[in-house]
Protein backbone atom coordinates (compact mmCIF):
# COMPACT_ATOMS: atom_id res chain seq x y z
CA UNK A 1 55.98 150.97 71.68
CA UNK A 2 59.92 150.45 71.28
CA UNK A 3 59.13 147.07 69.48
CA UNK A 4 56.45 148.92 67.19
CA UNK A 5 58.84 152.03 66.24
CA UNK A 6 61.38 150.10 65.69
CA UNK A 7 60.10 148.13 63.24
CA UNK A 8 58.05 150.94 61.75
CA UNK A 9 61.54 152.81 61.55
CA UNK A 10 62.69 149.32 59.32
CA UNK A 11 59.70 149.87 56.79
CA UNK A 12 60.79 153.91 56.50
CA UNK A 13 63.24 155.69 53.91
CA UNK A 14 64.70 158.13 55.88
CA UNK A 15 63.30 161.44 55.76
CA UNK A 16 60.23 159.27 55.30
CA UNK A 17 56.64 160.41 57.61
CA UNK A 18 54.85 158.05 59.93
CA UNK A 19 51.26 159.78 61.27
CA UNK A 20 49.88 158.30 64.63
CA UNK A 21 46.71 158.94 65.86
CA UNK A 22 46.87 158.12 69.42
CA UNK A 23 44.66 158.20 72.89
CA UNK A 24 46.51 160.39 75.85
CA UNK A 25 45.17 161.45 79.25
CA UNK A 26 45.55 164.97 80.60
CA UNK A 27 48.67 165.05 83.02
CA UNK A 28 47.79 164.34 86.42
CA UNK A 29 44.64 162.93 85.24
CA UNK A 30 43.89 158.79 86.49
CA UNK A 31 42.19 156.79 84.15
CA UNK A 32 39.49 156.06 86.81
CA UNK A 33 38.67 159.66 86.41
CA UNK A 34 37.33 159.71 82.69
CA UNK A 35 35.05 158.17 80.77
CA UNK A 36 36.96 154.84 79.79
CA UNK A 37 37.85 154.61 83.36
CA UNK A 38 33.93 154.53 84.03
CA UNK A 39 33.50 152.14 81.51
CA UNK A 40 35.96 149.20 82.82
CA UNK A 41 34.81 149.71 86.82
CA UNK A 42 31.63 148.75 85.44
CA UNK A 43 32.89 145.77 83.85
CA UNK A 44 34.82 145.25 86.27
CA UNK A 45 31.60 145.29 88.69
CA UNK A 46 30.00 143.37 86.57
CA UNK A 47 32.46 140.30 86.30
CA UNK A 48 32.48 140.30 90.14
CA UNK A 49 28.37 140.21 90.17
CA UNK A 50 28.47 137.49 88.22
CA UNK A 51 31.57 135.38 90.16
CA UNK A 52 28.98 136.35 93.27
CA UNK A 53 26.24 134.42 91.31
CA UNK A 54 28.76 131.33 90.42
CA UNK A 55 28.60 132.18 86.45
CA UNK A 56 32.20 133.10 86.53
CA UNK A 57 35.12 131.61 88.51
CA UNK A 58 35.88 134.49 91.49
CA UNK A 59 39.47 134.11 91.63
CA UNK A 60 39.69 134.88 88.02
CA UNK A 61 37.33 138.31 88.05
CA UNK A 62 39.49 139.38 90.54
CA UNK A 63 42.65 138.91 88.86
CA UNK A 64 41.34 140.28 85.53
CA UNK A 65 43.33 143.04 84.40
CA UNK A 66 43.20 145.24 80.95
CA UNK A 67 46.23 145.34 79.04
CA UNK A 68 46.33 148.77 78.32
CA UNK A 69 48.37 151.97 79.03
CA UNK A 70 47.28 155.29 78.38
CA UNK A 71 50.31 158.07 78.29
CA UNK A 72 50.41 161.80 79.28
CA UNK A 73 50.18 164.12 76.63
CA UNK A 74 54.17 164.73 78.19
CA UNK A 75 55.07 161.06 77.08
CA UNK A 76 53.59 161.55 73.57
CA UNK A 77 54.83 165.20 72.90
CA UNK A 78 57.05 165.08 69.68
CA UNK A 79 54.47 164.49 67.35
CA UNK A 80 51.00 165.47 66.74
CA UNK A 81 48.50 165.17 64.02
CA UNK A 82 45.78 167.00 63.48
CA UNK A 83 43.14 166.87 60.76
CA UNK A 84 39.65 166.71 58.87
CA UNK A 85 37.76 169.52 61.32
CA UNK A 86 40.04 172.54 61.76
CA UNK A 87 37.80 174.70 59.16
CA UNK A 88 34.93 174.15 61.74
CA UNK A 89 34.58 177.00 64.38
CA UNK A 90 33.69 177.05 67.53
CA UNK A 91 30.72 179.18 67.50
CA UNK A 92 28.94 181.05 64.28
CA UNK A 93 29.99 184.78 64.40
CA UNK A 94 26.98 185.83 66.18
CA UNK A 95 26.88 189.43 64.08
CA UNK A 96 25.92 186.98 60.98
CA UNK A 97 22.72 186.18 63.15
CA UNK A 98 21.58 189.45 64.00
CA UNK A 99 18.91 191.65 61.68
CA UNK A 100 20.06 194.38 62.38
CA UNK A 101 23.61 194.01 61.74
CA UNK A 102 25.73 194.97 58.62
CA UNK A 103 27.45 191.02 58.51
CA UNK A 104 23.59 189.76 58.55
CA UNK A 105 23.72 186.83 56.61
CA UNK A 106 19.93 186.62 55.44
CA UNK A 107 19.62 184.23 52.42
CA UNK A 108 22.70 182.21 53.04
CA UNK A 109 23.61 179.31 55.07
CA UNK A 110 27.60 179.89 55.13
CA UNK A 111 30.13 182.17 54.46
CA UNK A 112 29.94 182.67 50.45
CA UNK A 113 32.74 185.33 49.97
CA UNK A 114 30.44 187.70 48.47
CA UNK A 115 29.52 189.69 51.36
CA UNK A 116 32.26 191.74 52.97
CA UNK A 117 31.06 192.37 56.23
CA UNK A 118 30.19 188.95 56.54
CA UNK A 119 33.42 187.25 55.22
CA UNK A 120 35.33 189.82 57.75
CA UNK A 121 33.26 188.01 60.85
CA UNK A 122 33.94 184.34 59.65
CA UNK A 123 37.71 185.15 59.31
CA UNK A 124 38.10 186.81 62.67
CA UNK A 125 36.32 183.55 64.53
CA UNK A 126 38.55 181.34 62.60
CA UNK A 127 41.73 183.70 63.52
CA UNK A 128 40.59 183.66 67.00
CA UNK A 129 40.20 179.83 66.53
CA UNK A 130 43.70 179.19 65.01
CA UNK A 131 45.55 181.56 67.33
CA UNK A 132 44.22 179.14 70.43
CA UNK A 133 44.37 176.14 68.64
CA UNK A 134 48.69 177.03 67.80
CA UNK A 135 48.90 177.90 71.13
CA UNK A 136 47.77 174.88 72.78
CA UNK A 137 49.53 172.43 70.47
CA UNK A 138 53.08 175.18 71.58
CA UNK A 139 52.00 174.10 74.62
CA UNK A 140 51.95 170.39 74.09
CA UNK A 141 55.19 170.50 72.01
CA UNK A 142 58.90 170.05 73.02
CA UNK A 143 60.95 172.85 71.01
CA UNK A 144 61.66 170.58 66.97
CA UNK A 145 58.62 168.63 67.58
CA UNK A 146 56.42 168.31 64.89
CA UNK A 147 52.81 168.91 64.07
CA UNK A 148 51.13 167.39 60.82
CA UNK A 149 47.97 168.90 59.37
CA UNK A 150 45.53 168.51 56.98
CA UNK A 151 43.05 171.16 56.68
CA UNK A 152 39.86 172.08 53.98
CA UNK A 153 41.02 175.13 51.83
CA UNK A 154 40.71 177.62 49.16
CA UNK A 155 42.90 178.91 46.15
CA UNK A 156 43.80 182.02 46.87
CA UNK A 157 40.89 184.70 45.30
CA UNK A 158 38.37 182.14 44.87
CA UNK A 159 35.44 182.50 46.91
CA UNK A 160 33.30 178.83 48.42
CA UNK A 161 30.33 179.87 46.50
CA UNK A 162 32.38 178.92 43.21
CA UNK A 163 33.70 175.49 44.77
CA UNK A 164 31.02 172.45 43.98
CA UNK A 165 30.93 171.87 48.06
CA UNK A 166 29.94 176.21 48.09
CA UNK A 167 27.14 175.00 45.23
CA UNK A 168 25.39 172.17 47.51
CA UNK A 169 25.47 174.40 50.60
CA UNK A 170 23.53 177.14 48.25
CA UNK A 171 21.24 174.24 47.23
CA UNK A 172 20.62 172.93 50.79
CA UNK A 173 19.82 176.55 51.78
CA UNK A 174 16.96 176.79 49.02
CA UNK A 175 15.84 173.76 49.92
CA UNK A 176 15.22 175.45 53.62
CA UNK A 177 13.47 178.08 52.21
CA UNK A 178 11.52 176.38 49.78
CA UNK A 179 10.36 174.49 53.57
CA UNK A 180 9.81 178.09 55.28
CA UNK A 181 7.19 179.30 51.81
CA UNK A 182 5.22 175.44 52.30
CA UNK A 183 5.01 176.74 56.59
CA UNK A 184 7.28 174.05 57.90
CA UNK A 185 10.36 175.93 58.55
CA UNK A 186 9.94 179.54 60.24
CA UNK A 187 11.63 181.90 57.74
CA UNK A 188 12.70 183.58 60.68
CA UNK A 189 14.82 180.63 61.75
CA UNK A 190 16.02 180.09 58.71
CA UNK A 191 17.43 183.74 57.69
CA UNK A 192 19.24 182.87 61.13
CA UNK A 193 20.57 179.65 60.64
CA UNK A 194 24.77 179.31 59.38
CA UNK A 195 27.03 176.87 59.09
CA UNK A 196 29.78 177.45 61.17
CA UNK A 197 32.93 176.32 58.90
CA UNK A 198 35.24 178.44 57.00
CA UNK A 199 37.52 178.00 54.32
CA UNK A 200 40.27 179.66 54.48
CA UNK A 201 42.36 180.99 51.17
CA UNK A 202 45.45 178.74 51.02
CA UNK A 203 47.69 182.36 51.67
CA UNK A 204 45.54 183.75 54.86
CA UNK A 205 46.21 180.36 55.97
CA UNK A 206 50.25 180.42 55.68
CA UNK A 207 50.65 183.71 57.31
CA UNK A 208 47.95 183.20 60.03
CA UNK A 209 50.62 180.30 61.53
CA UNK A 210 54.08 182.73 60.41
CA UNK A 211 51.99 185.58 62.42
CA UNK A 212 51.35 183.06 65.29
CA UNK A 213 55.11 182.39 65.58
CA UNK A 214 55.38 179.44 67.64
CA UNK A 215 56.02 177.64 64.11
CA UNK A 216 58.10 177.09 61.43
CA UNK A 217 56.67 175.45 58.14
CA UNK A 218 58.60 172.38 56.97
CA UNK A 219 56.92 171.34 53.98
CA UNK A 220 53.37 172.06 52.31
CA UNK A 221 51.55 170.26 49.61
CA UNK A 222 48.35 170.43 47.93
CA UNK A 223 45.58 167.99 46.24
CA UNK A 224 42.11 167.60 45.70
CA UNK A 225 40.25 165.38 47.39
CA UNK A 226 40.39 161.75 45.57
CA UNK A 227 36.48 161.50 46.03
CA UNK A 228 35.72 165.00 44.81
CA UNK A 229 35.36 163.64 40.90
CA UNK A 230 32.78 161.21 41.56
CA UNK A 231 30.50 162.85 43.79
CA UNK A 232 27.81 164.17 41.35
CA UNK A 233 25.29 161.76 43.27
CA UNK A 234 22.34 162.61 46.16
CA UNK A 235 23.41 159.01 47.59
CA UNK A 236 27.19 160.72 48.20
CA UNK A 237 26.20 164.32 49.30
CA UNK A 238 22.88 163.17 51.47
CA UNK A 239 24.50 161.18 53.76
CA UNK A 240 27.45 163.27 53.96
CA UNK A 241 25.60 166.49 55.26
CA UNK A 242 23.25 164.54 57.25
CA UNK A 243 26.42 163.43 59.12
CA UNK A 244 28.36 166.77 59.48
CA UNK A 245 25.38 169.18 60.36
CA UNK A 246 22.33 167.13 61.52
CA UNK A 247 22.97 167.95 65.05
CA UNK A 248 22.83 171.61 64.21
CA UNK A 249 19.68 171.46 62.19
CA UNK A 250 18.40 169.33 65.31
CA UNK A 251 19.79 172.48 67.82
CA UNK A 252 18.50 175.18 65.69
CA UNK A 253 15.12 173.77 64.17
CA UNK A 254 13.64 171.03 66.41
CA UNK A 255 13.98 167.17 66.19
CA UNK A 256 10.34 167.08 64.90
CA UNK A 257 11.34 168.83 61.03
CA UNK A 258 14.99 166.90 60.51
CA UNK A 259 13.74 164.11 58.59
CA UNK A 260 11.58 166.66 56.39
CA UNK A 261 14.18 168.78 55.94
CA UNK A 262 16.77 165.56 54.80
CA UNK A 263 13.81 164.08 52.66
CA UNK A 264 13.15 167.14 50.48
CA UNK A 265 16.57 167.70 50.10
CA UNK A 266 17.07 164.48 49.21
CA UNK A 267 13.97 164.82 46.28
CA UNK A 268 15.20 167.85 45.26
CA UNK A 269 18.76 166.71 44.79
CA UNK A 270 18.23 163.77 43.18
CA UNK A 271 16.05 165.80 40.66
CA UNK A 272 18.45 168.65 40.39
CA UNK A 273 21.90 166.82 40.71
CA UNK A 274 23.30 168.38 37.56
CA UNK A 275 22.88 171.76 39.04
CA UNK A 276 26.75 172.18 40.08
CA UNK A 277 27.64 170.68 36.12
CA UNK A 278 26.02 173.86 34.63
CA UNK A 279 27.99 176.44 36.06
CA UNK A 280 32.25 176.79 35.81
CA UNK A 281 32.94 175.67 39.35
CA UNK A 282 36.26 175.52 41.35
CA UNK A 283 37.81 172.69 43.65
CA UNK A 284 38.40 173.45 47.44
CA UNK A 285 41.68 171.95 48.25
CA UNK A 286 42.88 169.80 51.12
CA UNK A 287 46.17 171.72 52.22
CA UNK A 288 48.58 169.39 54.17
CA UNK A 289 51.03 171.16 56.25
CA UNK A 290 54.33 169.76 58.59
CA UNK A 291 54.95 172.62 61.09
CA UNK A 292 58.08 172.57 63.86
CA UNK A 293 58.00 173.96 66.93
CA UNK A 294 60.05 176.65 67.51
C-alpha cells in the first residue's frame, strides 16, 4: 500500500481526489470467520485431497499460502466512498401498502411526488435511512476524514414523475396492470407492489447531512448522467430494470410470472419507446458530494 500511494500521490495535482473502493473486515473479526475465509479452507481442503491422491506434490499444498491481507475498517478509516444505491431504502413505507391508509399508493409503483401523504412516508424512510447511514460512517471516521458520495437526485421542485427514469417506472406500472385485466397478475398485488427508492430534491438532501451534524460539506457538484441521452431504447431500459428490481418482482409476485411480466414489458416498450419524447420531461441528477468529519 505505501508503494501504491506513493506513486498514486506522483500522478496527483495537489488538491487532486483519488476514490478507492476497498474490501475491510469488521474489527475483531478473522478472516476464517466470513465468507472468503470459507471459500479458501475449502481450497485449501481441496489441494490437500488431491496431494492425498498423488495429483499434487504434498509438501507444496501445505505450504500454499494466499497473498492477501484484509484490513480493519480502523486501518482504512480516512477515507470512504460511497455510491450508486443510497436512494434505495431499506424497506417500502409500509403505510404506502395499506388500503386503508391515507399514503395508499394504489395505481403507482413509486413515489411520484404527486401525492402528499405518500411523498411524506418515502421521505421519512429515507431520513430514517440517512440519519443511520451518517452515523455509522461518524462512526467509522477519524475526526477530517473524508467521505465521497455520489447519490441519484432531483432539482429542487421537480417531482420523479417528470424525470424520463419517473416516465418508465409509470410505463412499467401499466404494463402490470395491463397483466392484472388479462388474469395473470392479481390486481390486488399489484395496487400493493412499490419500489422502494427515493429521490431526494438536491436541497432536502444538503440539509438532511447539515441537520445530521457529524459533517461538514467540502465541495458539491452536479451532472447528468453521460448515458441518460442515449437511452431512448427497450434494449437499454429492459435489462436495466430487470437487474435492479427482478428480485422484488420475484419476492412480491412469484418466480412463475417474472419472465411474463419482463416479456410484455419488453413488447410494449419496444412498441411504445417514444412515449417519454412526447411529453416535456426533466433529468434526475447524479449529485456528488465530499463531506469531512467533524
Amino acid at each position: 500500500m505505501e508503494s501504491f500511494l506513493n506513486a498514486r500521490a506522483e500522478e496527483l495535482v495537489p488538491g487532486g481526489l483519488m476514490l478507492i473502493s476497498f474490501p475491510a473486515m469488521p474489527d475483531g473479526t478473522p478472516v476464517i470467520d466470513t465468507i472468503i475465509g470459507s471459500i479458501f479452507n475449502f481450497i485449501g481442503s481441496c489441494l490437500i485431497e488431491m496431494a492425498r491422491m498423488g495429483m499434487i506434490n504434498e509438501r507444496k499444498a501445505y505450504n500454499f499460502v494466499v497473498p492477501m491481507y484484509t484490513p480493519t475498517p480502523k486501518e482504512m478509516e480516512s477515507i470512504i466512498q460511497r455510491n450508486g444505491a443510497l436512494h434505495w431504502l431499506s424497506k417500502v413505507p409500509i403505510e404506502v401498502t395499506h388500503s386503508k391508509s391515507p399514503a395508499w399508493n394504489k395505481g403507482n409503483i413509486y413515489c411520484t411526488g404527486f401525492v402528499e401523504e405518500v411523498d411524506k412516508a418515502y421521505a421519512a424512510q429515507f431520513n430514517n435511512d440517512m440519519e443511520s447511514f451518517l452515523n455509522a460512517r461518524a462512526q467509522e471516521l477519524v475526526p477530517g476524514g473524508l467521505m465521497l458520495i455520489l447519490i441519484a437526485t432531483l432539482p429542487d421542485g421537480i417531482p420523479l414523475s417528470k424525470t424520463i427514469v419517473g416516465k418508465h417506472y409509470d410505463f412499467l406500472g401499466s404494463c402490470l396492470y395491463d397483466l392484472a385485466k388479462m388474469g395473470l397478475l392479481s390486481e390486488e398485488k399489484v395496487d400493493s407492489f412499490n419500489f422502494p427508492v427515493f429521490f431526494p430534491f438536491v436541497g432536502e438532501f444538503e440539509k438532511l447531512i447539515r441537520r445530521n451534524g457529524n459533517f461538514s460539506i467540502e465541495r458539491m457538484g452536479m451532472f447528468t448522467h453521460p448515458l441518460i441521452h442515449k437511452a431512448q431504447s427497450a434494449e437499454y431500459w429492459v435489462p436495466l430494470f430487470r437487474a435492479s428490481f427482478e428480485g422484488l418482482f420475484l419476492k412480491h409476485f412469484g418466480e412463475q410470472v417474472v419472465d411474463q411480466i419482463f416479456n410484455y414489458y419488453s413488447k410494449r416498450l419496444e412498441q411504445n419507446i417514444s412515449f417519454a419524447l412526447n411529453e416535456i420531461t426533466h433529468e434526475e441528477i447524479e449529485l456528488f458530494i465530499v463531506l469531512k468529519r467533524n
